[in-house]
PDB file of N, CA and C in Angstrom:
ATOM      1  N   UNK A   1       0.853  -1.177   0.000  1.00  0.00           N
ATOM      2  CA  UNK A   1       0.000   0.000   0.000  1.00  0.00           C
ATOM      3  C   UNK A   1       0.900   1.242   0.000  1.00  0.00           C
ATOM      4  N   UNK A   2       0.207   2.079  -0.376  1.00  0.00           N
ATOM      5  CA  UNK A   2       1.153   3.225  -0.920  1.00  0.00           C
ATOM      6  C   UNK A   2       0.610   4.737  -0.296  1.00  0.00           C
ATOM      7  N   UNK A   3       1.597   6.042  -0.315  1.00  0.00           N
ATOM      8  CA  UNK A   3       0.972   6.730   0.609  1.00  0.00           C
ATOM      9  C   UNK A   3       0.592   8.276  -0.801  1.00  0.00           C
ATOM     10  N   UNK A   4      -1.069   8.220  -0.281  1.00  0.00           N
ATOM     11  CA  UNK A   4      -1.867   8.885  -1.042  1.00  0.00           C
ATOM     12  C   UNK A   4      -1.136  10.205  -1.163  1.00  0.00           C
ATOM     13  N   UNK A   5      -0.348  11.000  -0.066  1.00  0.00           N
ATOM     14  CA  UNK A   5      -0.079  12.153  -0.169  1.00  0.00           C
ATOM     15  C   UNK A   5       1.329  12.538   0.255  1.00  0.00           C
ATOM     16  N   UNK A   6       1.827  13.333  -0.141  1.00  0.00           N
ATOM     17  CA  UNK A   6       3.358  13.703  -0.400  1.00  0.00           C
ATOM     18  C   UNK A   6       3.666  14.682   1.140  1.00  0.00           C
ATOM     19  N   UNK A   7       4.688  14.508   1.028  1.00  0.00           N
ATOM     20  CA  UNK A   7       5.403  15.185   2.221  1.00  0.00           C
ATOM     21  C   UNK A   7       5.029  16.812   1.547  1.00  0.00           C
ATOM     22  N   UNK A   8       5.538  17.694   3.008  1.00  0.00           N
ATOM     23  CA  UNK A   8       4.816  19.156   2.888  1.00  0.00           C
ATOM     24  C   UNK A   8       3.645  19.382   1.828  1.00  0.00           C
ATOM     25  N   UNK A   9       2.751  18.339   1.817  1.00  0.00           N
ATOM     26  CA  UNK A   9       1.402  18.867   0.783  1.00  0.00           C
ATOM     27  C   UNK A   9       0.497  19.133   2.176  1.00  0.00           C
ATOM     28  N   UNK A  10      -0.264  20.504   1.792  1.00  0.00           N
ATOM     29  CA  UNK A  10      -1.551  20.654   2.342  1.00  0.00           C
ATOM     30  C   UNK A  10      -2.771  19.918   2.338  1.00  0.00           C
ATOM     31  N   UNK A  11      -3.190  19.536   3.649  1.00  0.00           N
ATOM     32  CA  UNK A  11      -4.356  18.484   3.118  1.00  0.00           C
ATOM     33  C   UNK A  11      -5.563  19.681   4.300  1.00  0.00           C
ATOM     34  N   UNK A  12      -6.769  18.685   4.661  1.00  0.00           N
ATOM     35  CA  UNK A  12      -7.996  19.561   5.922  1.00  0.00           C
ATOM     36  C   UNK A  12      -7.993  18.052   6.503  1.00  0.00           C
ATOM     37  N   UNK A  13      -7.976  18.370   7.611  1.00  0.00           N
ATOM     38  CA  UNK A  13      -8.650  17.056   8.422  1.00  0.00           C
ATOM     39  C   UNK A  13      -9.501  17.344   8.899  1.00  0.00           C
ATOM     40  N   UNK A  14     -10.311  16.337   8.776  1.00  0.00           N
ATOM     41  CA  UNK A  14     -12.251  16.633   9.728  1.00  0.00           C
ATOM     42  C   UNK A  14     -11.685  15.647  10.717  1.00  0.00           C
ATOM     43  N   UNK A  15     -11.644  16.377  11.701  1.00  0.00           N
ATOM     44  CA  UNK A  15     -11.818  15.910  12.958  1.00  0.00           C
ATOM     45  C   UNK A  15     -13.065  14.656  13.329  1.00  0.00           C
ATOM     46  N   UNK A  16     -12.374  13.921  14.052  1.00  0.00           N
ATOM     47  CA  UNK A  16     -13.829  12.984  14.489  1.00  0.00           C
ATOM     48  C   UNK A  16     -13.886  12.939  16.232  1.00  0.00           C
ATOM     49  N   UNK A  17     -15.311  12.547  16.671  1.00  0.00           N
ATOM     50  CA  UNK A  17     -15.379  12.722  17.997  1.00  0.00           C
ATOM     51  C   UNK A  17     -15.269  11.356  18.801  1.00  0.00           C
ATOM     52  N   UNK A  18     -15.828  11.278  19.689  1.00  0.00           N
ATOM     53  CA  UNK A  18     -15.771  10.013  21.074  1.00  0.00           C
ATOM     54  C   UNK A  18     -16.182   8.470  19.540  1.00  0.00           C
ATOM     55  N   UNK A  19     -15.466   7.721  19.658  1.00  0.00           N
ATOM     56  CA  UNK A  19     -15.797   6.324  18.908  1.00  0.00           C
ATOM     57  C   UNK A  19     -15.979   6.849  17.624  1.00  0.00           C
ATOM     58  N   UNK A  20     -14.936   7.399  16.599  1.00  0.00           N
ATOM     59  CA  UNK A  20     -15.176   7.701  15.215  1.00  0.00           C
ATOM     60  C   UNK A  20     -16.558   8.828  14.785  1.00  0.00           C
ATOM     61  N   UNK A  21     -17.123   9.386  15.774  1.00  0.00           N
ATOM     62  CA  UNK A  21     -18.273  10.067  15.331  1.00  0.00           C
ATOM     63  C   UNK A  21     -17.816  11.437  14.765  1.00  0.00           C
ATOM     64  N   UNK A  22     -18.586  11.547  13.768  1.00  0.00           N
ATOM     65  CA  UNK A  22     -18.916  13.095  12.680  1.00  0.00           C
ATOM     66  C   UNK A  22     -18.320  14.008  14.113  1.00  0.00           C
ATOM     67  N   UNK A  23     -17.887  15.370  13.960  1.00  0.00           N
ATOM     68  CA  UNK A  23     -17.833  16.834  14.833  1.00  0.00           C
ATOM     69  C   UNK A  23     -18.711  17.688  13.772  1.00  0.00           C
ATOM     70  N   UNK A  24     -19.038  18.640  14.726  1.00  0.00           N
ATOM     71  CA  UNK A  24     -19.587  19.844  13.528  1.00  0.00           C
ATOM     72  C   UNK A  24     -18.388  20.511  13.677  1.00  0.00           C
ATOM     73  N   UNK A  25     -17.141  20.471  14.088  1.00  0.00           N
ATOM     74  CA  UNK A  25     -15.862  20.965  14.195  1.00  0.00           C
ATOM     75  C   UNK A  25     -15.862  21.090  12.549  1.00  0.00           C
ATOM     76  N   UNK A  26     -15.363  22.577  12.131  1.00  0.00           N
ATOM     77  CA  UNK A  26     -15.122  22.509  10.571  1.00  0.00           C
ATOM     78  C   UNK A  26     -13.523  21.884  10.901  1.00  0.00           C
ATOM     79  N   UNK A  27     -13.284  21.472   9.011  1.00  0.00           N
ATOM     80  CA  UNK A  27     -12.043  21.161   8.758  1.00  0.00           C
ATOM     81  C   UNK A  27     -10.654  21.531   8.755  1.00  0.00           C
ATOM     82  N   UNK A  28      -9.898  21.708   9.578  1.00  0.00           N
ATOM     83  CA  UNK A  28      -8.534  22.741   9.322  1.00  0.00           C
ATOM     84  C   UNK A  28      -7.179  21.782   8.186  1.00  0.00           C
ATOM     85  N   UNK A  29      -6.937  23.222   8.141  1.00  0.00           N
ATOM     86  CA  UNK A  29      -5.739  22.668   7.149  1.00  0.00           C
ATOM     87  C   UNK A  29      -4.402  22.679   7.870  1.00  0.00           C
ATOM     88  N   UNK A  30      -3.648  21.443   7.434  1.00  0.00           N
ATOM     89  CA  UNK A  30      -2.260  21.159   8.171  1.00  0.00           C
ATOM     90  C   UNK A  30      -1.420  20.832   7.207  1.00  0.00           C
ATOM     91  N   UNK A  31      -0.218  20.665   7.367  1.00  0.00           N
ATOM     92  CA  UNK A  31       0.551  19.931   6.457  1.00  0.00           C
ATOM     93  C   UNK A  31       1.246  19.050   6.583  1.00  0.00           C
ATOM     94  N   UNK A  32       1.708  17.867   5.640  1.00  0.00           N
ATOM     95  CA  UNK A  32       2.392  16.451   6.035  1.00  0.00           C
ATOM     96  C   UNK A  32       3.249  16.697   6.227  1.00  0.00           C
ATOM     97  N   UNK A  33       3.937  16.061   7.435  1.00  0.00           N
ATOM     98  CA  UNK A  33       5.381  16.398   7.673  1.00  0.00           C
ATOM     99  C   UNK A  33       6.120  14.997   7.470  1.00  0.00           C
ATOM    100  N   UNK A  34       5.155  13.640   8.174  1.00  0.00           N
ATOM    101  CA  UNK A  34       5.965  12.674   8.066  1.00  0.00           C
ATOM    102  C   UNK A  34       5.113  11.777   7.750  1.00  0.00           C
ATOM    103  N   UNK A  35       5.623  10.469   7.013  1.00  0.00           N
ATOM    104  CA  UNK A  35       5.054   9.318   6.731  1.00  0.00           C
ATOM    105  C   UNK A  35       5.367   8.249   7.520  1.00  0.00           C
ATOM    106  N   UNK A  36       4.223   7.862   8.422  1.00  0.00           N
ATOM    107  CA  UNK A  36       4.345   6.900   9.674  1.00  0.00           C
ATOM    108  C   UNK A  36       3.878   5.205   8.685  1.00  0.00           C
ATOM    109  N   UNK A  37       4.474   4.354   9.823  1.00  0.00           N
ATOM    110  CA  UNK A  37       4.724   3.214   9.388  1.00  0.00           C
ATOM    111  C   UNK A  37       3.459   2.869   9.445  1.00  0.00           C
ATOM    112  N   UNK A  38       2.942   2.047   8.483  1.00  0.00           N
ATOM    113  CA  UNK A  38       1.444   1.567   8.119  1.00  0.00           C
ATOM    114  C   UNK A  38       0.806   0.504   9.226  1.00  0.00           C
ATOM    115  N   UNK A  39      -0.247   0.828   9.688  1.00  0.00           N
ATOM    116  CA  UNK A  39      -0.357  -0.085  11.212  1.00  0.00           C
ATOM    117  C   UNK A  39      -0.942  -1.188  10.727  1.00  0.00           C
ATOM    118  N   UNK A  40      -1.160  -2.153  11.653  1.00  0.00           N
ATOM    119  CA  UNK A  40      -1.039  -3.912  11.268  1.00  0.00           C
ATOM    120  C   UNK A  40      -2.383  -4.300  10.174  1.00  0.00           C
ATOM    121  N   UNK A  41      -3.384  -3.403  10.576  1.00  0.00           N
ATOM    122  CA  UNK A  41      -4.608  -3.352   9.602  1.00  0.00           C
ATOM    123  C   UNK A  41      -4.449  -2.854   8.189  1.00  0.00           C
ATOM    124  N   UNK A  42      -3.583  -2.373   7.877  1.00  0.00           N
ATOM    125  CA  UNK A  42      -3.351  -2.055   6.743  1.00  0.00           C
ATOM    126  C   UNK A  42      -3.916  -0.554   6.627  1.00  0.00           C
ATOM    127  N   UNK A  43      -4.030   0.542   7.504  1.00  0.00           N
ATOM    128  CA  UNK A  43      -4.129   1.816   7.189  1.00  0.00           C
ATOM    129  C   UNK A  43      -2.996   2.812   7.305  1.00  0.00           C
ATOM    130  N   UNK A  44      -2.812   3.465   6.479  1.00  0.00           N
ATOM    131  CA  UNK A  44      -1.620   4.531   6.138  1.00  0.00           C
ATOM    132  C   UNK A  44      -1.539   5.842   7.210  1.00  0.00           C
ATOM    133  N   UNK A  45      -0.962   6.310   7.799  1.00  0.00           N
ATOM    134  CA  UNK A  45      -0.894   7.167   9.311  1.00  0.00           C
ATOM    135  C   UNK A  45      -0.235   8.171   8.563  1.00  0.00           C
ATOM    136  N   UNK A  46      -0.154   9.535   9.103  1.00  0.00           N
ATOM    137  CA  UNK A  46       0.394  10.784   8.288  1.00  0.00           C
ATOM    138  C   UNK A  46       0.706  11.455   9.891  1.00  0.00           C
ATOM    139  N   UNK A  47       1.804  12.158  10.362  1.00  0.00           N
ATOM    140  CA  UNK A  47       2.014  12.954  11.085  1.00  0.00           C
ATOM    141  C   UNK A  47       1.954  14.509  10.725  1.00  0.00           C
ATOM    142  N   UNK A  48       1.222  14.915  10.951  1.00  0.00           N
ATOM    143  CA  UNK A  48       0.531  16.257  10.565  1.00  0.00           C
ATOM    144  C   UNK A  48       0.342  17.562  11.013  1.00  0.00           C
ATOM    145  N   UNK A  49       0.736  18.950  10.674  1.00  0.00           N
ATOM    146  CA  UNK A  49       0.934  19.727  11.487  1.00  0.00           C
ATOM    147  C   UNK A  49       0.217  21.412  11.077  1.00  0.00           C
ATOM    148  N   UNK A  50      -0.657  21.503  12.253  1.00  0.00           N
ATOM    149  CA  UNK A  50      -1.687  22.593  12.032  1.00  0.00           C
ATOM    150  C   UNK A  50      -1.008  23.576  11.034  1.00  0.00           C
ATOM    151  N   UNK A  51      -1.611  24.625  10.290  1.00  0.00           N
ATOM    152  CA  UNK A  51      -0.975  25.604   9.420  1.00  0.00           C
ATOM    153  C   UNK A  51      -1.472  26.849  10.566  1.00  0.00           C
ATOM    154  N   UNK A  52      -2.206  26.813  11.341  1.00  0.00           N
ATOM    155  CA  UNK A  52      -3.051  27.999  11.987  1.00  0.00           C
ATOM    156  C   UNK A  52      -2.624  27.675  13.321  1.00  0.00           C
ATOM    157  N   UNK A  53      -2.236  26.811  13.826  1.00  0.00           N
ATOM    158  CA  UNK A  53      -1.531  26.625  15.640  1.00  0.00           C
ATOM    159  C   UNK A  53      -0.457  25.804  15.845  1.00  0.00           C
ATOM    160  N   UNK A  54      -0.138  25.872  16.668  1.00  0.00           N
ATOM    161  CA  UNK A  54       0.933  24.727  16.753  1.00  0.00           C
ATOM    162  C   UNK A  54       0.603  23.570  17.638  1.00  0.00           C
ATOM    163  N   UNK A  55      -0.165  22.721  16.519  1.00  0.00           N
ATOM    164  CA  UNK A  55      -0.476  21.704  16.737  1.00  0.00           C
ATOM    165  C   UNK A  55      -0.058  20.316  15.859  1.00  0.00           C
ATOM    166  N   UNK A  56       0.052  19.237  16.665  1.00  0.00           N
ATOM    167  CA  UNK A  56       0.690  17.589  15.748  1.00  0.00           C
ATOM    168  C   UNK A  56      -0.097  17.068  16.199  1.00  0.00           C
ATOM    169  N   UNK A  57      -0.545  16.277  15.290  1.00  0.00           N
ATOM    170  CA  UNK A  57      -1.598  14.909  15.259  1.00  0.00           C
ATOM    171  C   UNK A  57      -0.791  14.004  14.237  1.00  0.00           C
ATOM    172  N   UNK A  58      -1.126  12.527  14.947  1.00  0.00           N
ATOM    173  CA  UNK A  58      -1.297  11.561  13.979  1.00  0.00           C
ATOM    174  C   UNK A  58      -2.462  10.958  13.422  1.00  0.00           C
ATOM    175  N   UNK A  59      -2.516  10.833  12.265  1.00  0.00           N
ATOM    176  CA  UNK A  59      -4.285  10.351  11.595  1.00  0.00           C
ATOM    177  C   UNK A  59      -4.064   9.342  10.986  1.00  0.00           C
ATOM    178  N   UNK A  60      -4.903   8.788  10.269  1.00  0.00           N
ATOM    179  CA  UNK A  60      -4.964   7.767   9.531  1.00  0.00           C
ATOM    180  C   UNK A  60      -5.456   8.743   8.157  1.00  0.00           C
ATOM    181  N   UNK A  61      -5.178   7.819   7.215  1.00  0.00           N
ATOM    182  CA  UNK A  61      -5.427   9.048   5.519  1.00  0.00           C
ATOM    183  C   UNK A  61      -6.944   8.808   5.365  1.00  0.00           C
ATOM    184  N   UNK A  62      -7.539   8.119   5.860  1.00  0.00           N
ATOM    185  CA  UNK A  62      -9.532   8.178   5.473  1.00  0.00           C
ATOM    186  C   UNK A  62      -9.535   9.618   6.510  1.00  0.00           C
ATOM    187  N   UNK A  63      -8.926  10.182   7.237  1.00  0.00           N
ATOM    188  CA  UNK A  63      -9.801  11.679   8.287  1.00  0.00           C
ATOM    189  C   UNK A  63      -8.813  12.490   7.566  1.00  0.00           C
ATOM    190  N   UNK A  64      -8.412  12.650   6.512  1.00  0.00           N
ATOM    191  CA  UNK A  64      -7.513  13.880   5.265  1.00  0.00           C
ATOM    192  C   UNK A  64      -8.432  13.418   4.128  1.00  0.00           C
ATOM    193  N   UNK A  65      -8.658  15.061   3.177  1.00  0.00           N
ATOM    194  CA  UNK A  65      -8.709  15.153   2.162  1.00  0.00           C
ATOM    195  C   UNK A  65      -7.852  16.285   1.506  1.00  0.00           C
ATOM    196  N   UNK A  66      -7.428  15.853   0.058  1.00  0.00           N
ATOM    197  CA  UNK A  66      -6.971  17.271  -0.264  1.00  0.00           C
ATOM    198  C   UNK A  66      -7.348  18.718  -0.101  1.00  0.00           C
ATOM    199  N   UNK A  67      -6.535  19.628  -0.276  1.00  0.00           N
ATOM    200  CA  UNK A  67      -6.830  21.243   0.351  1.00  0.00           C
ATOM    201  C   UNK A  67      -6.625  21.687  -1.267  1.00  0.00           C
ATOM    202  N   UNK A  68      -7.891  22.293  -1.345  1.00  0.00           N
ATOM    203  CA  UNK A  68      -7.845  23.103  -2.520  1.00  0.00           C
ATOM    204  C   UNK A  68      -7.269  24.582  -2.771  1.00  0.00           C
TER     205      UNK A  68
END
């Protein structure tokens, strides 16, 4: 499996809440900094970093879409 998105590309992550649920939290935009090792299920992880705070998350690539 291969990783959908490139280092320093802008993506939005929609946030999700308690057990995978929707937020009405809108989407912010961050950028990839690193490509984390693919976890045992087979989903692709992105280390990611707010453009608007200084904030790091790790996600999985289904809670990113591209930033237009």
């Amino acid at each position: 499996m291969s990783y959908a998105y490139k280092l320093n590309e802008d993506v939005r992550h929609q946030p999700q809440g308690p057990q995978g649920r929707a937020t009405t939290e809108p989407p912010m935009v961050y950028t990839i900094i690193q490509h984390m090792p693919i976890e045992s299920d087979g989903r692709v992880r992105y280390r990611i970093r707010a453009k608007s705070e200084k904030i790091e998350r790790v996600v999985t690539e289904d809670q990113l879409s591209y930033f237009q």
